[in-house]
N, C-alpha and C. Protein backbone atom coordinates (compact mmCIF):
# COMPACT_ATOMS: atom_id res chain seq x y z
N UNK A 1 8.98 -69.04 68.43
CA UNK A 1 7.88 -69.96 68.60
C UNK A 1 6.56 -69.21 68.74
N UNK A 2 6.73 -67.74 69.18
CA UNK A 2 5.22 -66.99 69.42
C UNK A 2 4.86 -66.94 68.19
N UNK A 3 6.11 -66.24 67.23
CA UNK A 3 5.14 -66.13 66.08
C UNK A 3 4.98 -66.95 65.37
N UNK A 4 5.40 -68.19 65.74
CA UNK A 4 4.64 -69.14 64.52
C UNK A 4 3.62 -69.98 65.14
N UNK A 5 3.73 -69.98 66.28
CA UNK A 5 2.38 -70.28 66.90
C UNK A 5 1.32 -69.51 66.74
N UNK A 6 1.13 -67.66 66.76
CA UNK A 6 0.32 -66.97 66.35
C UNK A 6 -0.04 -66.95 65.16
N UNK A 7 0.86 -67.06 64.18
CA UNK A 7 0.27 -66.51 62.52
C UNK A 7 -0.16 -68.82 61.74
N UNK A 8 0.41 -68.91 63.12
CA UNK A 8 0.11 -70.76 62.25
C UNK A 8 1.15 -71.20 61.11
N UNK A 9 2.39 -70.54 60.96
CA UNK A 9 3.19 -70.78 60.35
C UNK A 9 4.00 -71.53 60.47
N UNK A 10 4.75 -72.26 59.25
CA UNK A 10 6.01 -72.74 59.87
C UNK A 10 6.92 -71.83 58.70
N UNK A 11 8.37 -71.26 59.65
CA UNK A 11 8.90 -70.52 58.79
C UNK A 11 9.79 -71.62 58.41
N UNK A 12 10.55 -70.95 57.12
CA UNK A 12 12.20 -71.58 56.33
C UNK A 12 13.05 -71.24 57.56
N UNK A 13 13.31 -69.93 58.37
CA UNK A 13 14.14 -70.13 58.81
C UNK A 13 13.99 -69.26 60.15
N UNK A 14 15.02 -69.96 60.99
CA UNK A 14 14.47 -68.96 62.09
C UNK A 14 15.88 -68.37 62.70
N UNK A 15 16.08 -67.30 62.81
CA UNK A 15 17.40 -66.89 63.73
C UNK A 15 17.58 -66.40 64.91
N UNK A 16 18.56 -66.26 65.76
CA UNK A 16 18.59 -66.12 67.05
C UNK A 16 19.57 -65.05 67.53
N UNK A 17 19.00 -64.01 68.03
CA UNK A 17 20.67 -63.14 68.13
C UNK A 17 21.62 -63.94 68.87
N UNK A 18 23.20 -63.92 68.30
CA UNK A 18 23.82 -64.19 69.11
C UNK A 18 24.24 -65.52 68.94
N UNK A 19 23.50 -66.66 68.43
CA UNK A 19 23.70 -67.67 67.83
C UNK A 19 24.08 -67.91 66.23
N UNK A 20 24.62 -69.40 66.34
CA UNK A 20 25.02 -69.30 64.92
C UNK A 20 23.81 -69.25 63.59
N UNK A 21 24.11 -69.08 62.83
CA UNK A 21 23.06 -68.38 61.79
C UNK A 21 22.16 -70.22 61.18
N UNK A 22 23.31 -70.62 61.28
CA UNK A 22 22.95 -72.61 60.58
C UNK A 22 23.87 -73.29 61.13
N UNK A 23 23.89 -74.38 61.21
CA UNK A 23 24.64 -75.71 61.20
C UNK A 23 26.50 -75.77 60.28
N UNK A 24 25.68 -74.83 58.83
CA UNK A 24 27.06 -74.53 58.01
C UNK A 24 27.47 -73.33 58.48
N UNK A 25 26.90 -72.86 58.82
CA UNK A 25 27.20 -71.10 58.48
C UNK A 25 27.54 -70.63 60.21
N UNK A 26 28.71 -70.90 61.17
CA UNK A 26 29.05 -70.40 62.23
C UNK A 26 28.87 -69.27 62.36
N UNK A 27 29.01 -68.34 61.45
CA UNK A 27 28.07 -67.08 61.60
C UNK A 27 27.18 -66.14 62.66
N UNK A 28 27.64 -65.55 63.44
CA UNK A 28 26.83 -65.87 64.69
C UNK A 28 25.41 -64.18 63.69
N UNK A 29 24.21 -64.44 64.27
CA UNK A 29 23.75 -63.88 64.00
C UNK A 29 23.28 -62.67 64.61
N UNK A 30 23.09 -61.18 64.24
CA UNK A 30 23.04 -60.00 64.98
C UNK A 30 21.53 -59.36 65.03
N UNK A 31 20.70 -59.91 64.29
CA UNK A 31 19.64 -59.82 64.87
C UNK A 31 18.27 -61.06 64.71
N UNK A 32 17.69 -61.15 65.72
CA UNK A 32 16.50 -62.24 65.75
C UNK A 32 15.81 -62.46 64.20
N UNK A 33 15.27 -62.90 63.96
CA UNK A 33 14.58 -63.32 62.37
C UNK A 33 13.62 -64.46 62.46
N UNK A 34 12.55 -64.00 61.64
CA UNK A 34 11.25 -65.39 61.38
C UNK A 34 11.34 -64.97 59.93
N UNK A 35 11.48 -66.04 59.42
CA UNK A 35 11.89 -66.28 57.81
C UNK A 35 10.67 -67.15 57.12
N UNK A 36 9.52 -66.02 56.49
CA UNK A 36 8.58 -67.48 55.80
C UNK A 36 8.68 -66.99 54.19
N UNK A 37 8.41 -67.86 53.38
CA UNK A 37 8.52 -67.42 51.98
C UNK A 37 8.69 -68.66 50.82
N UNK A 38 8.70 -68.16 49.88
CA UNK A 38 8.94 -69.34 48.80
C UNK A 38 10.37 -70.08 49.05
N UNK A 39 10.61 -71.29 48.17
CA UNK A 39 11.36 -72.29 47.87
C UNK A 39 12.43 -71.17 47.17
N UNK A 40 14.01 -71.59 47.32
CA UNK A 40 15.00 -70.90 46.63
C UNK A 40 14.76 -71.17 45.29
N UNK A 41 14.21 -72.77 45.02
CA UNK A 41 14.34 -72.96 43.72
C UNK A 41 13.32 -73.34 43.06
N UNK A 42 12.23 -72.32 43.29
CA UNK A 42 11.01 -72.15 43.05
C UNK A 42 11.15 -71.15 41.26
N UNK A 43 11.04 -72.29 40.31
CA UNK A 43 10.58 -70.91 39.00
C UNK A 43 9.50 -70.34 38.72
N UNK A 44 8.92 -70.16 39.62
CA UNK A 44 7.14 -70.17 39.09
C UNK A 44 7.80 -67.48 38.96
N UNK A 45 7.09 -67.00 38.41
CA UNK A 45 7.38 -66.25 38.52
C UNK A 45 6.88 -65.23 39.61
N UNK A 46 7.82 -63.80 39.36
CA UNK A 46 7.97 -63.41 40.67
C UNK A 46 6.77 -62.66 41.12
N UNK A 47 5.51 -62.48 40.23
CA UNK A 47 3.97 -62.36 40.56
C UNK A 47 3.59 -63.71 41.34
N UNK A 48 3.99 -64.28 40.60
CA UNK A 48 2.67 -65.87 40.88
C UNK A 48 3.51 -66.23 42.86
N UNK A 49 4.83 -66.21 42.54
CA UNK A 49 5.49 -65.94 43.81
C UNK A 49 5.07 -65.15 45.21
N UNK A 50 4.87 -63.66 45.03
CA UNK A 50 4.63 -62.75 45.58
C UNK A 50 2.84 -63.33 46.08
N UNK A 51 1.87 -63.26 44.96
CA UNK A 51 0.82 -63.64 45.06
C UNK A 51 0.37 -65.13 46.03
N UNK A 52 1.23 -65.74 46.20
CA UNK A 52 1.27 -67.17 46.74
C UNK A 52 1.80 -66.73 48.42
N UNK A 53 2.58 -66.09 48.14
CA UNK A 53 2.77 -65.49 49.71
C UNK A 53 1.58 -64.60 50.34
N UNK A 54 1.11 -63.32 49.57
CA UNK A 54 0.06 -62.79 49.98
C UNK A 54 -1.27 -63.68 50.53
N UNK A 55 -2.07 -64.24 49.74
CA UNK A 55 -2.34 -65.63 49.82
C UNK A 55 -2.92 -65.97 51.17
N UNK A 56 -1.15 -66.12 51.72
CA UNK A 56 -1.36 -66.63 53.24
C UNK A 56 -1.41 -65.64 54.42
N UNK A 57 -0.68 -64.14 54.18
CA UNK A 57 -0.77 -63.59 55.13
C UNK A 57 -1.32 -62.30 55.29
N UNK A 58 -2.36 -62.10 54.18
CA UNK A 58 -3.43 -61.24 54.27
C UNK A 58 -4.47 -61.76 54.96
N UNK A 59 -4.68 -62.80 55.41
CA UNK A 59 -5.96 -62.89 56.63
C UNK A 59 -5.33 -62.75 57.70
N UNK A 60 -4.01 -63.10 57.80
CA UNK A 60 -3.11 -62.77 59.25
C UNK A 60 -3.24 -61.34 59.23
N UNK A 61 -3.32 -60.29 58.77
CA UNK A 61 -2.98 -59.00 58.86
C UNK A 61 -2.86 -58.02 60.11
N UNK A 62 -4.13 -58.64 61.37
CA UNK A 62 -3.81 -57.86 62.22
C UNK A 62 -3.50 -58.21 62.97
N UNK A 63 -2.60 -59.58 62.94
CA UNK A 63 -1.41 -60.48 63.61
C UNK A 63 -0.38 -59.80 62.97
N UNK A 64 -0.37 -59.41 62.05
CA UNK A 64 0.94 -58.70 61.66
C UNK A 64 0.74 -57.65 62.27
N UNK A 65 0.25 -56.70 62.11
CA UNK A 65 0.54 -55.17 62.27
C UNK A 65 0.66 -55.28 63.53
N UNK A 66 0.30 -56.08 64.57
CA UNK A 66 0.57 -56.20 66.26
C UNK A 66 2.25 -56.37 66.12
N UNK A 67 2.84 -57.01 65.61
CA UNK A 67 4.42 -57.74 65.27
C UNK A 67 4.90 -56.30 64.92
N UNK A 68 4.28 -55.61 63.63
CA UNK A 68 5.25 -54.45 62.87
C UNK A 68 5.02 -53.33 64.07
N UNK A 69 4.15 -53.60 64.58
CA UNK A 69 3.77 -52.37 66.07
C UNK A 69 5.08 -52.70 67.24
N UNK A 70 5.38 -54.25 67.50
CA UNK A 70 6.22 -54.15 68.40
C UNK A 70 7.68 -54.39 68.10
N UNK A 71 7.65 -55.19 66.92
CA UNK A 71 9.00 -55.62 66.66
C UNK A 71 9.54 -54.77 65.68
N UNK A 72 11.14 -54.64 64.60
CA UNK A 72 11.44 -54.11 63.70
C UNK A 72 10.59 -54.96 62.35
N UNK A 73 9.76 -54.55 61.66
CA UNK A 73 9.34 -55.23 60.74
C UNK A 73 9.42 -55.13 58.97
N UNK A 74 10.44 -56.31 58.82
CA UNK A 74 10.84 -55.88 57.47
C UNK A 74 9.92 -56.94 56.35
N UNK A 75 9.68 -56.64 55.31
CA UNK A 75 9.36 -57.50 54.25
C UNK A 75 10.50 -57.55 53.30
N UNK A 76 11.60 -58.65 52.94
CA UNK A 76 12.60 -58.45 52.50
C UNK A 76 12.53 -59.17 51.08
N UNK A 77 12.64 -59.43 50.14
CA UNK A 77 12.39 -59.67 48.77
C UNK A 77 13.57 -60.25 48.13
N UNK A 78 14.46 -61.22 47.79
CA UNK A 78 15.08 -61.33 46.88
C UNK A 78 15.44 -61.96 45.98
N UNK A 79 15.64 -61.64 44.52
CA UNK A 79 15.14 -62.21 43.20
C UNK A 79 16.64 -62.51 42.80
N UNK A 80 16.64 -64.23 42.25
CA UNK A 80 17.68 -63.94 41.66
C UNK A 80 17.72 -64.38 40.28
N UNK A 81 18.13 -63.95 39.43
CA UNK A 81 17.85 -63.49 38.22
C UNK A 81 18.79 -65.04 37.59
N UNK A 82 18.55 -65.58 36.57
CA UNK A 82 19.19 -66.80 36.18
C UNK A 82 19.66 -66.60 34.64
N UNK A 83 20.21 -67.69 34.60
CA UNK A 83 20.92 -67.37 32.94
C UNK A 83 19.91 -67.53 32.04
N UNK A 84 18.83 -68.45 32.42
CA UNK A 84 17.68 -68.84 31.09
C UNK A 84 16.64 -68.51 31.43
N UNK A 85 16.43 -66.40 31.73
CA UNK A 85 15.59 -66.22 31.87
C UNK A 85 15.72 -64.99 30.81
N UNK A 86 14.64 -64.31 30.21
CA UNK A 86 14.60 -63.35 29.52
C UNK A 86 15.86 -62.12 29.68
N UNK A 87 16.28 -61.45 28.30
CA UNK A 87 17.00 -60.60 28.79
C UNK A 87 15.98 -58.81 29.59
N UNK A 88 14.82 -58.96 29.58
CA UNK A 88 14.25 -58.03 30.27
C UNK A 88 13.21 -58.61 31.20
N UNK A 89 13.47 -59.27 32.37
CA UNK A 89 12.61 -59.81 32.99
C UNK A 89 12.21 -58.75 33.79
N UNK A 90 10.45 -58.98 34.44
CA UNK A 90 9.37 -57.80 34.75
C UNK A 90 9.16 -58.43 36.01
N UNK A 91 9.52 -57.16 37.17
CA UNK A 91 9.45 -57.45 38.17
C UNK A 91 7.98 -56.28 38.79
N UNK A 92 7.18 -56.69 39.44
CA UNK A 92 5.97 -55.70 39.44
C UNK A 92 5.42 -56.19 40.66
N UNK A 93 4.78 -54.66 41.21
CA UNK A 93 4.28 -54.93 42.27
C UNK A 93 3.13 -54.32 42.06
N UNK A 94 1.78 -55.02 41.93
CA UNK A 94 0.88 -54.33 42.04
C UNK A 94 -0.01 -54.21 43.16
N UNK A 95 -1.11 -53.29 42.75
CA UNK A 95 -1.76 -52.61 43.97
C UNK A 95 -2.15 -53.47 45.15
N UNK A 96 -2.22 -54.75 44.66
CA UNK A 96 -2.44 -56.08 45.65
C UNK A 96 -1.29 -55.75 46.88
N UNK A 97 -0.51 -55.50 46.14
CA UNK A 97 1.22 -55.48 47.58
C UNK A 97 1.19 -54.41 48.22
N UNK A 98 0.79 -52.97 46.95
CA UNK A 98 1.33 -52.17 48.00
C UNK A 98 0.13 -51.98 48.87
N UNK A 99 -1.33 -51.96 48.82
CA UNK A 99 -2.03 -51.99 49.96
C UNK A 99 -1.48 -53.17 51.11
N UNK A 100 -1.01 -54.47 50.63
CA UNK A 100 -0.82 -55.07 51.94
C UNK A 100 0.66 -54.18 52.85
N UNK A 101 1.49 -54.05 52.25
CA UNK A 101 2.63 -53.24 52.94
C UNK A 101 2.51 -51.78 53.43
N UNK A 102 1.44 -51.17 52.95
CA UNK A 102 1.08 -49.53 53.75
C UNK A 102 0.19 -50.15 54.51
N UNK A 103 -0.72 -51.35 55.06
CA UNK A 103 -1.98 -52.02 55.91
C UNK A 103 -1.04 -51.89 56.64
N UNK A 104 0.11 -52.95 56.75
CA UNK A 104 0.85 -53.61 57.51
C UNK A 104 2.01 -52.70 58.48
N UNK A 105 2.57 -51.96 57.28
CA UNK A 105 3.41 -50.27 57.75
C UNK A 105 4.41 -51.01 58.24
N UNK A 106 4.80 -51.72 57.48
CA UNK A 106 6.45 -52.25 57.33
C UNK A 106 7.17 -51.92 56.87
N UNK A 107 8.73 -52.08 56.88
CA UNK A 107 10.01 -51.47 55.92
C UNK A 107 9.87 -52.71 54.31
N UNK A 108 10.45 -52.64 53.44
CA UNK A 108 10.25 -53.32 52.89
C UNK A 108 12.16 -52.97 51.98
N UNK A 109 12.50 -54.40 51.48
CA UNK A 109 14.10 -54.28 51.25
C UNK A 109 13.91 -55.18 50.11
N UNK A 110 14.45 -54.80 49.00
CA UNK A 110 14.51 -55.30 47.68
C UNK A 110 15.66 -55.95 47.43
N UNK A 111 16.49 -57.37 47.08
CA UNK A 111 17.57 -56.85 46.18
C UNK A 111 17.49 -57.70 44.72
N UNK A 112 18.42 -57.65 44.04
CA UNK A 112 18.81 -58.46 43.06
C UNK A 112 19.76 -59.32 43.06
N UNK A 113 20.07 -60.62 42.73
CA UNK A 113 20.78 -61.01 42.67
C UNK A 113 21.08 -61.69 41.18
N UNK A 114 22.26 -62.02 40.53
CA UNK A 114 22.44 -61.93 39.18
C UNK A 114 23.44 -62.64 38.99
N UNK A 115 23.58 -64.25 39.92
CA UNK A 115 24.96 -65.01 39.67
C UNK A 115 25.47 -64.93 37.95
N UNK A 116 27.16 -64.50 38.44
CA UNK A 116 28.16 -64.69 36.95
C UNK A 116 27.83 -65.51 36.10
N UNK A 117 28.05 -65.27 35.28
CA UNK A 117 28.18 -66.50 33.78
C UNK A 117 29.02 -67.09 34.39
N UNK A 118 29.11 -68.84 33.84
CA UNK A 118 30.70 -69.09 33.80
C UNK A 118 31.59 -68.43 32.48
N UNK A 119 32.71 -68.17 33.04
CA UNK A 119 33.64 -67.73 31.97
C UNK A 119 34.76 -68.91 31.82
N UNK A 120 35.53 -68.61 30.81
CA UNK A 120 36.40 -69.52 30.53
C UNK A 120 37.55 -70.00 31.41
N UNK A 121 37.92 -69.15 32.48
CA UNK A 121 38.78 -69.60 33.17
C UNK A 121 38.53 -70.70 34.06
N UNK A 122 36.99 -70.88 34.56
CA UNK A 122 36.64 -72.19 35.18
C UNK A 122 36.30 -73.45 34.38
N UNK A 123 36.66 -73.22 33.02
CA UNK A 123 36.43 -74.77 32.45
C UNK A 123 37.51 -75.54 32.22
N UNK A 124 37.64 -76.76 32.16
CA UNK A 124 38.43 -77.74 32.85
C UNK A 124 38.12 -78.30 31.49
N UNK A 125 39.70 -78.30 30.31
CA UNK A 125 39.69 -79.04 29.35
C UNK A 125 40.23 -80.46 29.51
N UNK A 126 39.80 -81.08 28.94
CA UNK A 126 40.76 -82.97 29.18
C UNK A 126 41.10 -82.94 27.91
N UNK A 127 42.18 -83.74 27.92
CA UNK A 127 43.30 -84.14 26.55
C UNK A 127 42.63 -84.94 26.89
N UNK A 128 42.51 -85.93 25.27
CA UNK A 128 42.64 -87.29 24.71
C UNK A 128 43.27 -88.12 24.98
């Protein structure tokens, strides 16, 4: 509640050590978390994305760096790549990011994600 009372946010998600992670997910969770960021099922791309976040928390900045000063502070990123998207999609960070993440002097964690095709063993033929 401090930090979203300080930065004026409302996050996606919030976690609690020790508690369960969601409602679905019993999960108990192992460390605290303030979760703000785009929509999962947001296509806009992963500039216009990134840029839409910056946006909001480059005037916060030295509300952040007080947070990355006391707390573990990660910027965590993850893209997931879809079937009807280019076969070389351009993921880029320009100088806009990395000055906000050396300002800020956070960890920063990338990943990819790249759900399977379906293959043939999950399709479900019907007879006539």
């Amino acid at each position: 509640m401090e930090i979203s009372r300080s930065l004026e946010l409302d996050p996606q998600k919030v976690y609690v050590k020790g508690e369960p992670m969601s409602i679905n997910n019993p999960r108990k969770s192992k460390n605290n978390g303030w979760i703000y960021g785009t929509s999962y099922d947001n296509r806009a791309s992963f500039e216009e994305q990134l840029n839409k976040i910056l946006d909001v928390l480059e005037p916060k900045m030295s509300i952040l760096k007080g947070y990355a000063k006391k707390y573990e502070c990660e910027f965590s990123c993850a893209i997931f790549l879809l079937e009807d998207l280019p076969s070389n999609p351009v993921i880029k960070f320009n100088q806009r990011y990395n000055d906000f993440v050396r300002e800020v002097d956070a960890e920063f964690d990338f990943d990819i994600y790249y759900p399977p095709l379906l293959d043939e063993s999950h399709i479900v033929y019907e007879e006539d």
